[in-house]
Protein backbone atom coordinates (compact mmCIF):
# COMPACT_ATOMS: atom_id res chain seq x y z
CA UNK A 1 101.54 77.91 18.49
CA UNK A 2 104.49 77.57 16.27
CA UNK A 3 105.96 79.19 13.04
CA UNK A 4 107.25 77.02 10.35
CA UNK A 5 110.68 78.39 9.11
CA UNK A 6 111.11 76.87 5.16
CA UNK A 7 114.49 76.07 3.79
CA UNK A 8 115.50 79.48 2.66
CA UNK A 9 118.01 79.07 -0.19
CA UNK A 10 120.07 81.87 -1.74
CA UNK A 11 121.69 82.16 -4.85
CA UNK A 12 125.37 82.73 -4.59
CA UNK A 13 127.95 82.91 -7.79
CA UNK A 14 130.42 80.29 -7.89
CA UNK A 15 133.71 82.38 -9.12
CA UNK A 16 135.55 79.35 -9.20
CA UNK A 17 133.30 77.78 -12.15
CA UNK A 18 135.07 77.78 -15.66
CA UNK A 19 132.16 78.78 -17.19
CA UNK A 20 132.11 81.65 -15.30
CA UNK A 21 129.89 83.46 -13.03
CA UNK A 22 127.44 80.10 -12.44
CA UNK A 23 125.00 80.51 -9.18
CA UNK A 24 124.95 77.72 -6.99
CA UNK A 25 122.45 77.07 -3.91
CA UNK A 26 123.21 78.45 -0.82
CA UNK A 27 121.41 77.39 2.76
CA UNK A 28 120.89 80.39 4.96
CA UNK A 29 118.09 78.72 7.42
CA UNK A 30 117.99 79.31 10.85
CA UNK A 31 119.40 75.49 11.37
CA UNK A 32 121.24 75.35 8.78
CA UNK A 33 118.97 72.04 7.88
CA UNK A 34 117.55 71.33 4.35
CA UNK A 35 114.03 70.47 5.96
CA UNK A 36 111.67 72.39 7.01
CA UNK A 37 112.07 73.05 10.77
CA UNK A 38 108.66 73.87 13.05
CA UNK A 39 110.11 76.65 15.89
CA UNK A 40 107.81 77.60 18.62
CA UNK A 41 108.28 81.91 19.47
CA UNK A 42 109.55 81.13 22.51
CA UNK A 43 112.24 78.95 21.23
CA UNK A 44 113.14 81.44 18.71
CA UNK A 45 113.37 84.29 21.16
CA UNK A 46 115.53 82.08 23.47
CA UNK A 47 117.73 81.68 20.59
CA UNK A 48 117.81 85.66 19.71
CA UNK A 49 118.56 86.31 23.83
CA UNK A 50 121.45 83.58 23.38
CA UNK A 51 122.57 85.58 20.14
CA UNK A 52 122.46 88.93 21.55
CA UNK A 53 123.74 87.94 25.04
CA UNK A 54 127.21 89.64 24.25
CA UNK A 55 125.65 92.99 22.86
CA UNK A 56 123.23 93.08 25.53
CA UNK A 57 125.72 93.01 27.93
CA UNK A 58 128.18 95.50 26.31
CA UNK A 59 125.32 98.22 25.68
CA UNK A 60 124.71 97.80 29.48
CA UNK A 61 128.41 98.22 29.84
CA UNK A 62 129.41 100.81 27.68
CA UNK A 63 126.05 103.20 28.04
CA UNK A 64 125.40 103.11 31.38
CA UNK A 65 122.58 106.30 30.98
CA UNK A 66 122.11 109.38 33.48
CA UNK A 67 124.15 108.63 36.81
CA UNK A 68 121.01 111.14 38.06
CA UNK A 69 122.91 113.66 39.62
CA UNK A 70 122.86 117.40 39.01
CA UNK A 71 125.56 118.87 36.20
CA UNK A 72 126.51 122.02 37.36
CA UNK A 73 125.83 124.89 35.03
CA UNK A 74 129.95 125.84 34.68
CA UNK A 75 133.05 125.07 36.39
CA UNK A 76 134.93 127.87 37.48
CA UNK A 77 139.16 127.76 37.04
CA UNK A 78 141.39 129.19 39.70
CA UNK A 79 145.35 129.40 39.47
CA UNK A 80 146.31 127.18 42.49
CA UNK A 81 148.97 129.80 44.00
CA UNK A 82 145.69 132.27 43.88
CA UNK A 83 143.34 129.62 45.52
CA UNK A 84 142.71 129.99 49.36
CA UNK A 85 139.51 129.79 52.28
CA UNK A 86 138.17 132.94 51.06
CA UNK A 87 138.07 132.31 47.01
CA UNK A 88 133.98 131.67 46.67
CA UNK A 89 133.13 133.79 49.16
CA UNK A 90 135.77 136.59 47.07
CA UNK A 91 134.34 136.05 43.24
CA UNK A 92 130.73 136.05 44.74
CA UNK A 93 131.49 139.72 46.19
CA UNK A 94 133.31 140.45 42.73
CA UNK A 95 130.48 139.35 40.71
CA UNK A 96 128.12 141.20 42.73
CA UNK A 97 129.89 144.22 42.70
CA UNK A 98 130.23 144.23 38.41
CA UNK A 99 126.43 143.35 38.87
CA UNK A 100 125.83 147.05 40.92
CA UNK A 101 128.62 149.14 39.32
CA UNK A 102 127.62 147.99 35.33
CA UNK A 103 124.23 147.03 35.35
CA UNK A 104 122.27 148.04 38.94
CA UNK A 105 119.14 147.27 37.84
CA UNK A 106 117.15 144.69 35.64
CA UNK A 107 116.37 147.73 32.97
CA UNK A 108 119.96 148.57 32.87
CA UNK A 109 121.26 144.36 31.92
CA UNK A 110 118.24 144.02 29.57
CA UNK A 111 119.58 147.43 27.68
CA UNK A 112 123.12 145.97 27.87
CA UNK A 113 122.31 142.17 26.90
CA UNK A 114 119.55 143.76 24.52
CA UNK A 115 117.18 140.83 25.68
CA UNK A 116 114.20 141.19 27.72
CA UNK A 117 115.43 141.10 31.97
CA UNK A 118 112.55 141.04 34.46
CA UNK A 119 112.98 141.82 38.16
CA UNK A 120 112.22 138.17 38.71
CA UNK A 121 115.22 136.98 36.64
CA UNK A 122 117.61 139.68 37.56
CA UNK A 123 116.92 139.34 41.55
CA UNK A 124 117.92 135.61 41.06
CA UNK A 125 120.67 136.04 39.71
CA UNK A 126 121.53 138.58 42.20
CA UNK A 127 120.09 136.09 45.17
CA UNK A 128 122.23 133.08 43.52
CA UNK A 129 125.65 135.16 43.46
CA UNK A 130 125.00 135.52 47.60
CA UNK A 131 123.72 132.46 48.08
CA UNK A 132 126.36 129.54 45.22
CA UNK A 133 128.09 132.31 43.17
CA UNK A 134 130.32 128.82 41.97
CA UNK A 135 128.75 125.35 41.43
CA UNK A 136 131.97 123.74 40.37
CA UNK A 137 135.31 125.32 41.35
CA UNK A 138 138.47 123.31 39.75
CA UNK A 139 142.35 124.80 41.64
CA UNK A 140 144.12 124.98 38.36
CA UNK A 141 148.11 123.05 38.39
CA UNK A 142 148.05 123.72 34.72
CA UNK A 143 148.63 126.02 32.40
CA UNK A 144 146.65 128.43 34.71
CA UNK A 145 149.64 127.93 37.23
CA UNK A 146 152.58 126.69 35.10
CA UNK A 147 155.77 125.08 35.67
CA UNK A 148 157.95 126.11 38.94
CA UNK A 149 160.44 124.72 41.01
CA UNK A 150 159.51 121.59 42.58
CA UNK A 151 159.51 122.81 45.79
CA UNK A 152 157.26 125.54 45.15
CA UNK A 153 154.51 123.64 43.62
CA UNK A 154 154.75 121.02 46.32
CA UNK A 155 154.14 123.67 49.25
CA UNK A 156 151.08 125.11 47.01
CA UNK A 157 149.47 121.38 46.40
CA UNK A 158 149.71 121.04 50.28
CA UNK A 159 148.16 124.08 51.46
CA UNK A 160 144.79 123.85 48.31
CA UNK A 161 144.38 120.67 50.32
CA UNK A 162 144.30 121.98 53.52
CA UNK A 163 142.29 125.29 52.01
CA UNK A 164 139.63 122.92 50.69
CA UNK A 165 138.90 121.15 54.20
CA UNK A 166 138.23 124.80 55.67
CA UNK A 167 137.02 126.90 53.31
CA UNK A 168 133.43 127.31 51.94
CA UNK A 169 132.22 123.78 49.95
CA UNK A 170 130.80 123.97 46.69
CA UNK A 171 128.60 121.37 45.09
CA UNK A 172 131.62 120.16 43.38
CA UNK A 173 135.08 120.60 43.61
CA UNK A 174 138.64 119.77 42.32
CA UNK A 175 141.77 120.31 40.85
CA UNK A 176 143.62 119.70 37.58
CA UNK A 177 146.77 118.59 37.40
CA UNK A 178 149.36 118.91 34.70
CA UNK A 179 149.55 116.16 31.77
CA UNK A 180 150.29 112.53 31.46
CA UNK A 181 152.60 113.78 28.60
CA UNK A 182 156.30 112.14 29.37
CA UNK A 183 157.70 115.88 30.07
CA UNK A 184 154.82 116.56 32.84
CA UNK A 185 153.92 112.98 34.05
CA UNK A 186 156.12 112.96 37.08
CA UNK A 187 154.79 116.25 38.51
CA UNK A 188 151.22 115.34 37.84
CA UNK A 189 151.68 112.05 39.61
CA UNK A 190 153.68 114.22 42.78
CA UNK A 191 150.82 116.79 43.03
CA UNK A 192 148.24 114.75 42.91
CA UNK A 193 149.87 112.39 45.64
CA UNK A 194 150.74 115.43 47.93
CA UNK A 195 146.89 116.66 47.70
CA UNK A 196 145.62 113.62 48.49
CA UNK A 197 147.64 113.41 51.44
CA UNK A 198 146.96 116.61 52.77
CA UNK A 199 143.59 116.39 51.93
CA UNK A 200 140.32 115.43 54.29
CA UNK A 201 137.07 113.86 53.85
CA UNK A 202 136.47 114.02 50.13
CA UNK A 203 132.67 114.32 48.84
CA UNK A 204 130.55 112.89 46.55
CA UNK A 205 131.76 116.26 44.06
CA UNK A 206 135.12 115.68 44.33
CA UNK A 207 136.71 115.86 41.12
CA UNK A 208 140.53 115.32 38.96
CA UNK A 209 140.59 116.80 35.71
CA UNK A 210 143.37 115.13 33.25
CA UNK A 211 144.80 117.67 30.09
CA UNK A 212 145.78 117.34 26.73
CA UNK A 213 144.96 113.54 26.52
CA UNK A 214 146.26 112.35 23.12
CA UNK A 215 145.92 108.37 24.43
CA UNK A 216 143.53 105.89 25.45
CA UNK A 217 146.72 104.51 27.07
CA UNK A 218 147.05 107.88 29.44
CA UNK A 219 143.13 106.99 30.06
CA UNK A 220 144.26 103.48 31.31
CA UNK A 221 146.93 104.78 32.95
CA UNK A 222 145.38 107.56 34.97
CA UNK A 223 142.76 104.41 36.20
CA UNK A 224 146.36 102.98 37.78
CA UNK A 225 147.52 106.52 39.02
CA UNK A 226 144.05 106.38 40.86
CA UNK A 227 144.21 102.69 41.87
CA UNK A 228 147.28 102.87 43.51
CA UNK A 229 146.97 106.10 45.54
CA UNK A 230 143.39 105.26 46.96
CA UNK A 231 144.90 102.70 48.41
CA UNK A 232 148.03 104.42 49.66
CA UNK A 233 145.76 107.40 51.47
CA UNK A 234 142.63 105.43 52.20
CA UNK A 235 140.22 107.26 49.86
CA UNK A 236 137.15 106.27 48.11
CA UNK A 237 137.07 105.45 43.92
CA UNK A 238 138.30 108.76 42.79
CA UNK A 239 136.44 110.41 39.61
CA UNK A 240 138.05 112.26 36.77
CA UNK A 241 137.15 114.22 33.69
CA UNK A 242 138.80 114.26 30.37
CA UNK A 243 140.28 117.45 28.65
CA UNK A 244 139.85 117.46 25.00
CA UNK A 245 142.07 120.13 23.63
CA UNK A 246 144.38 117.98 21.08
CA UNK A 247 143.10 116.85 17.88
CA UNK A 248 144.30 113.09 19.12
CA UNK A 249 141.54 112.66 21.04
CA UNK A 250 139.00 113.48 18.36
CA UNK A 251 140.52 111.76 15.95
CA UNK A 252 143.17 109.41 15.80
CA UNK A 253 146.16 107.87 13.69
CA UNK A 254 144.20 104.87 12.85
CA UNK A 255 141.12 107.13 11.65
CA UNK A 256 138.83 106.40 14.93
CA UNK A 257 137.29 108.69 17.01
CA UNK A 258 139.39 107.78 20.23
CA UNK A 259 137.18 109.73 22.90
CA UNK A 260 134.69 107.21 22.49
CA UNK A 261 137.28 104.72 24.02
CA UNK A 262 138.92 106.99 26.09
CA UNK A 263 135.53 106.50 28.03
CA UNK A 264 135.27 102.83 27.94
CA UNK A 265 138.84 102.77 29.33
CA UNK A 266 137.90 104.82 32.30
CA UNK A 267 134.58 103.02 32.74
CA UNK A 268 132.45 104.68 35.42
CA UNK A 269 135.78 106.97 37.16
CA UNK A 270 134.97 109.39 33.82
CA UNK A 271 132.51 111.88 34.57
CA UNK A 272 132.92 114.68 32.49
CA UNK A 273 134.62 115.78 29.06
CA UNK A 274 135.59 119.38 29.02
CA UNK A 275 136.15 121.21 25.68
CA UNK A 276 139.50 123.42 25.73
CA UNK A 277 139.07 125.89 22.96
CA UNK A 278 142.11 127.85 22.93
CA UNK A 279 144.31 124.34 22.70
CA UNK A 280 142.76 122.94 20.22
CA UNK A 281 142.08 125.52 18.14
CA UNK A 282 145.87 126.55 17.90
CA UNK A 283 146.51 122.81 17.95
CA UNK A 284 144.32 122.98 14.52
CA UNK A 285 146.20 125.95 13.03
CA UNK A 286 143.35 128.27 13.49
CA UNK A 287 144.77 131.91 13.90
CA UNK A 288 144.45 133.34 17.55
CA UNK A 289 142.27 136.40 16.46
CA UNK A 290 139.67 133.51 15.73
CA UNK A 291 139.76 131.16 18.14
CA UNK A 292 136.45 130.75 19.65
CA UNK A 293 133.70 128.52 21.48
CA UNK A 294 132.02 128.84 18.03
CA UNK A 295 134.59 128.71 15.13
CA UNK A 296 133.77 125.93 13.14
CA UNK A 297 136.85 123.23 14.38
CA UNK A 298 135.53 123.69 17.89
CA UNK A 299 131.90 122.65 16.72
CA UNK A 300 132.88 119.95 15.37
CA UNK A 301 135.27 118.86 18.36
CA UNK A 302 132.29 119.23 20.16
CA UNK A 303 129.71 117.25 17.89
CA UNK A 304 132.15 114.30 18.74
CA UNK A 305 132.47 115.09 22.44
CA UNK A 306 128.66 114.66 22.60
CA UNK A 307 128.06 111.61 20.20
CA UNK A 308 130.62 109.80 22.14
CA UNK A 309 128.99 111.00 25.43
CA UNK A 310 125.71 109.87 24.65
CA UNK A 311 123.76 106.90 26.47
CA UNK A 312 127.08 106.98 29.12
CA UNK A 313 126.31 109.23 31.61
CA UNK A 314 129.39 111.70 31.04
CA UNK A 315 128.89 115.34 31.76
CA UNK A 316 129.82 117.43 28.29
CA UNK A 317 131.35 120.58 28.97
CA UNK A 318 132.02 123.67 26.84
CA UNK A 319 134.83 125.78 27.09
CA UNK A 320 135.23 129.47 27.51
CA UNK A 321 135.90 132.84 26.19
CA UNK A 322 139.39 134.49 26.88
CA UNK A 323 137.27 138.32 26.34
CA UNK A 324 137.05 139.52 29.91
CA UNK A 325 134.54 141.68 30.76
CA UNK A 326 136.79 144.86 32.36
CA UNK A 327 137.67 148.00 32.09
CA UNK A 328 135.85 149.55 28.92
CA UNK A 329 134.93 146.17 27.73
CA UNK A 330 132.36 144.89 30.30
CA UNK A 331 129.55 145.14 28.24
CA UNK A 332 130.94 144.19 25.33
CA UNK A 333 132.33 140.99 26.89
CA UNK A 334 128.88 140.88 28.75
CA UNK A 335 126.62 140.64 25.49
CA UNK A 336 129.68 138.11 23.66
CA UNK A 337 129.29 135.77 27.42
CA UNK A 338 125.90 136.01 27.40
CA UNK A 339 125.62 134.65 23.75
CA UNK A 340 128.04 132.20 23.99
CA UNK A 341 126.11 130.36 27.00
CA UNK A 342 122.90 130.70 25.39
CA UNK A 343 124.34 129.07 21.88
CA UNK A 344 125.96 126.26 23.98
CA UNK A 345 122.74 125.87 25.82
CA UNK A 346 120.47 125.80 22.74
CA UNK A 347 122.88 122.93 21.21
CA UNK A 348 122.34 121.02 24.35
CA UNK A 349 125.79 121.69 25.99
CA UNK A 350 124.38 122.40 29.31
CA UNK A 351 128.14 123.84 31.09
CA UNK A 352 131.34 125.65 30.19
CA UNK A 353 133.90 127.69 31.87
CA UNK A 354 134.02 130.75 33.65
CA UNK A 355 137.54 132.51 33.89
CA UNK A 356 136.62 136.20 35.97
CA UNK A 357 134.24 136.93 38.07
CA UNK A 358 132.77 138.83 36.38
CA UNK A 359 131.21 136.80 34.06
CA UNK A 360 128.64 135.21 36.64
CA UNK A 361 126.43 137.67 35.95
CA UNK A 362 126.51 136.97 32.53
CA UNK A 363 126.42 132.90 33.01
CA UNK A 364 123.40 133.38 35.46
CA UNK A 365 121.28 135.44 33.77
CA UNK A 366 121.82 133.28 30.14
CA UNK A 367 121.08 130.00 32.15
CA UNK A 368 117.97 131.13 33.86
CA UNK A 369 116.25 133.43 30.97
CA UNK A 370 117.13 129.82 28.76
CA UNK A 371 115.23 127.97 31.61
CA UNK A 372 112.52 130.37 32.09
CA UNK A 373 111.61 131.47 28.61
CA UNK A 374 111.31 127.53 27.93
CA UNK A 375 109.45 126.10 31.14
CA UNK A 376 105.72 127.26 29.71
CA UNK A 377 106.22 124.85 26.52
CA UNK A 378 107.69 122.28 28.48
CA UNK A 379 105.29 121.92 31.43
CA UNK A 380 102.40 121.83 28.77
CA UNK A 381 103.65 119.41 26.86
CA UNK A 382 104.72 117.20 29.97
CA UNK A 383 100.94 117.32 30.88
CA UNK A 384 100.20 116.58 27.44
CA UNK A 385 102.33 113.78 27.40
CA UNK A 386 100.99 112.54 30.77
CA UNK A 387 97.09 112.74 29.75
CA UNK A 388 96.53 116.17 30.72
CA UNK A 389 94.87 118.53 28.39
CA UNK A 390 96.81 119.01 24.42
CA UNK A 391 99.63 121.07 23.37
CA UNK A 392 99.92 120.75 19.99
CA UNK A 393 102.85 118.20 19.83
CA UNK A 394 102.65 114.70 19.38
CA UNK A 395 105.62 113.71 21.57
CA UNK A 396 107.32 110.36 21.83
CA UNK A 397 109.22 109.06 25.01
CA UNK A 398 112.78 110.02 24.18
CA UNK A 399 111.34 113.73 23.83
CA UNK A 400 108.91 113.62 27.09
CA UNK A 401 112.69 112.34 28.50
CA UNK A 402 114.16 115.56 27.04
CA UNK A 403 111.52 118.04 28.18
CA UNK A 404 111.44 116.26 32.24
CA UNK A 405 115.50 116.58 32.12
CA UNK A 406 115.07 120.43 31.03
CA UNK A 407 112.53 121.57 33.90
CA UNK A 408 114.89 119.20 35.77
CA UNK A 409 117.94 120.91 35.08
CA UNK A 410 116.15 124.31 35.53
CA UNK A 411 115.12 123.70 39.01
CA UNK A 412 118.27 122.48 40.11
CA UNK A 413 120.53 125.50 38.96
CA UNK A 414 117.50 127.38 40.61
CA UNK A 415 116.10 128.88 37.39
CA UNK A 416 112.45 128.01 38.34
CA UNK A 417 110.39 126.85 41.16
CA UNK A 418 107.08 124.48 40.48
CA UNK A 419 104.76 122.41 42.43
CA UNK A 420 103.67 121.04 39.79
CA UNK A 421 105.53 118.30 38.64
CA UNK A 422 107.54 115.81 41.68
CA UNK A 423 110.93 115.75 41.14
CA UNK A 424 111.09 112.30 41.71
CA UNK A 425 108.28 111.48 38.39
CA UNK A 426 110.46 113.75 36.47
CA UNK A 427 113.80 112.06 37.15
CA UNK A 428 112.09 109.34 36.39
CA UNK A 429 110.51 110.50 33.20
CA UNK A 430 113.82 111.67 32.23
CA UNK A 431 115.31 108.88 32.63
CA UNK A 432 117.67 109.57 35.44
CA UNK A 433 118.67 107.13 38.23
CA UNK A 434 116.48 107.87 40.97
CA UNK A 435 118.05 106.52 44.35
CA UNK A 436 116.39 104.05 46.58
CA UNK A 437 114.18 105.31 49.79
């Protein structure tokens, strides 16, 4: 069978007629021919896959889709000089013990939070600060540590190194060093080398975060910083997130968002971008008594953060809140955490920071009650989706993709527990890469 494609002329004004604006007969057919050209579909698809070769190939590139591994639910930031063997095992304890001196019972955090707190939710989060009270601990070089002598700095790179190899693993793990910024670059560069030296087997959560990035350039170069020392200690690709805390890399001189090719130039090393809300709010003028995870200039950093994000299989991270729940203010700083996590949650920004101990509690109980209070609706519409009975909702694939990736992300952080659905079909559903075997 074939489809006949007619000459398909278009007028076109002639400005250079001295008559004016005369129109003049333009050919726009397929072949560029004045006949009449017979094209058989598969002919004219071959063409279109010859066309579209180049952005076939770049949306493969560029949007590689879930890696299908598990985002943790925050990343926790310790000062590197107050980093040792006994950290997780320490802010587990700590959290536990806020948990039992503030709120002992599940009556007592639902009056606080002033949300409904079963037994079921509470003893999880009491069972998870025993059993992974941190899912994603980054040994802070930064501002958390600050500038010292060289010497000192070098001895404390060496011994988080050696700390990490004995003390207790968490799913994933890290440090940040300082910036790529011309006044910093050289002790980034020495830390990072020292660490790596002193360092043992790394794992599959083994992670660098990179500040204040105002560059694509400090992307690239941070590839080469990573290049070159792999090969000088023998290590495996090394992965690294991306701090957004300068209005650079939202926006930059030329009037492009540069994020979005700050993670083309890091290809698949970039597996996270991590909001820094006190940064770039003062980097935005915004007065310190209003700085926040939900001022308007942080939403909007954020909106970016995730557009850019989408399709490529980078981790979007929130930031945190600087109110720490002691002394007098526990609860107060309880019921501000608490709502922070659930906002960033319910705008699909699935991690953020935790400063204190303290706050686990807080970051627990928002994560599962989100997970919990949601699962019913999901799992009914999944079955809906799949055949199985009606739930009201008539939902397309890229929303049966969203609702497997929540139940997904709920059993993971250990939220809920079903039978119901293989984790496998909903990886799968969701859209995730599902390793072979």
């Amino acid at each position: 069978m074939t489809t006949t494609f007619p000459d398909h002329g278009s007028l076109a004004p002639d400005l250079g007629s001295s008559n004016g604006c005369v129109f003049r007969k333009v050919d726009i057919s397929l072949h560029n021919t004045e006949k009449e050209v017979a094209v058989s579909l598969d002919d004219l698809v071959t063409e279109l896959d010859r066309r579209l070769a180049a952005a076939d190939a770049a949306l493969t590139a560029d949007y590689r889709g879930d890696r299908g591994v598990r985002q943790p639910v925050h990343t926790v930031y310790v000062p590197a000089d107050r980093y040792d063997v006994r950290t997780v095992a320490d802010w587990g304890a700590r959290a536990r013990a806020a948990l039992d001196e503030y709120a002992g019972s599940a009556a007592d955090l639902a009056k606080i939070l002033n949300v409904e707190v079963g037994d079921d939710v509470y003893d999880r989060v009491r069972a998870k600060l025993e059993r992974e009270p941190i899912e994603d601990l980054r040994v802070d070089f930064e501002d958390g540590y600050g500038n010292r002598p060289d010497d000192e700095e070098d001895a404390a790179a060496i011994a988080v190194a050696q700390a990490f190899a004995a003390g207790v693993p968490t799913p994933y793990q890290g440090l940040r060093i300082k910036s790529l910024e011309a006044p910093t670059r050289r002790r980034a560069v020495r830390t990072l080398d020292l660490f790596l030296e002193h360092l043992g087997a790394i794992g599959d959560g083994f992670v660098i975060t990179l500040p204040k990035v105002t560059s694509v350039e400090q992307v690239e170069a941070m590839v080469f910083v990573l290049e070159t020392l792999e090969r000088k200690h023998g290590k495996p690709p090394l992965k690294f997130e991306i701090q957004v805390e300068t209005p650079q890399a939202i926006l930059g001189a030329d009037g492009s968002a540069l994020i979005a090719r700050m993670i083309k130039a890091g290809g698949a090393r970039v597996t996270g971008l991590h909001y820094g809300t006190y940064d770039y709010s003062a980097s935005l003028g915004v007065a310190a008594a209003y700085q926040s995870m939900e001022h308007p200039v942080a939403d909007h950093a954020k909106d970016v953060m995730q557009l850019a994000a989408a399709g490529t299989g980078v981790f979007v991270s929130d930031g945190s809140t600087n109110v720490l729940p002691v002394g007098d203010a526990v609860h107060d700083a309880w019921r501000l955490h608490f709502r922070l996590v659930r906002r960033s949650l319910a705008r699909g920004i699935y991690q953020g920071w935790d400063m204190h101990p303290a706050q686990l509690p807080t970051r627990f109980a928002a994560t599962y009650l989100f997970y919990r209070e949601g699962f019913d609706q999901a799992a009914q519409r999944l079955r809906a989706y799949l055949g199985d009975g009606e739930s009201g909702y008539l939902d397309e694939p890229a929303t049966a993709a969203a609702l497997a990736g929540f139940v997904l992300r709920g059993i993971e952080c250990g939220a809920i527990e079903t039978s119901e659905f293989d984790n496998g079909d909903l990886a799968r559903l969701a859209r995730r890469a599902v390793p072979e075997g």
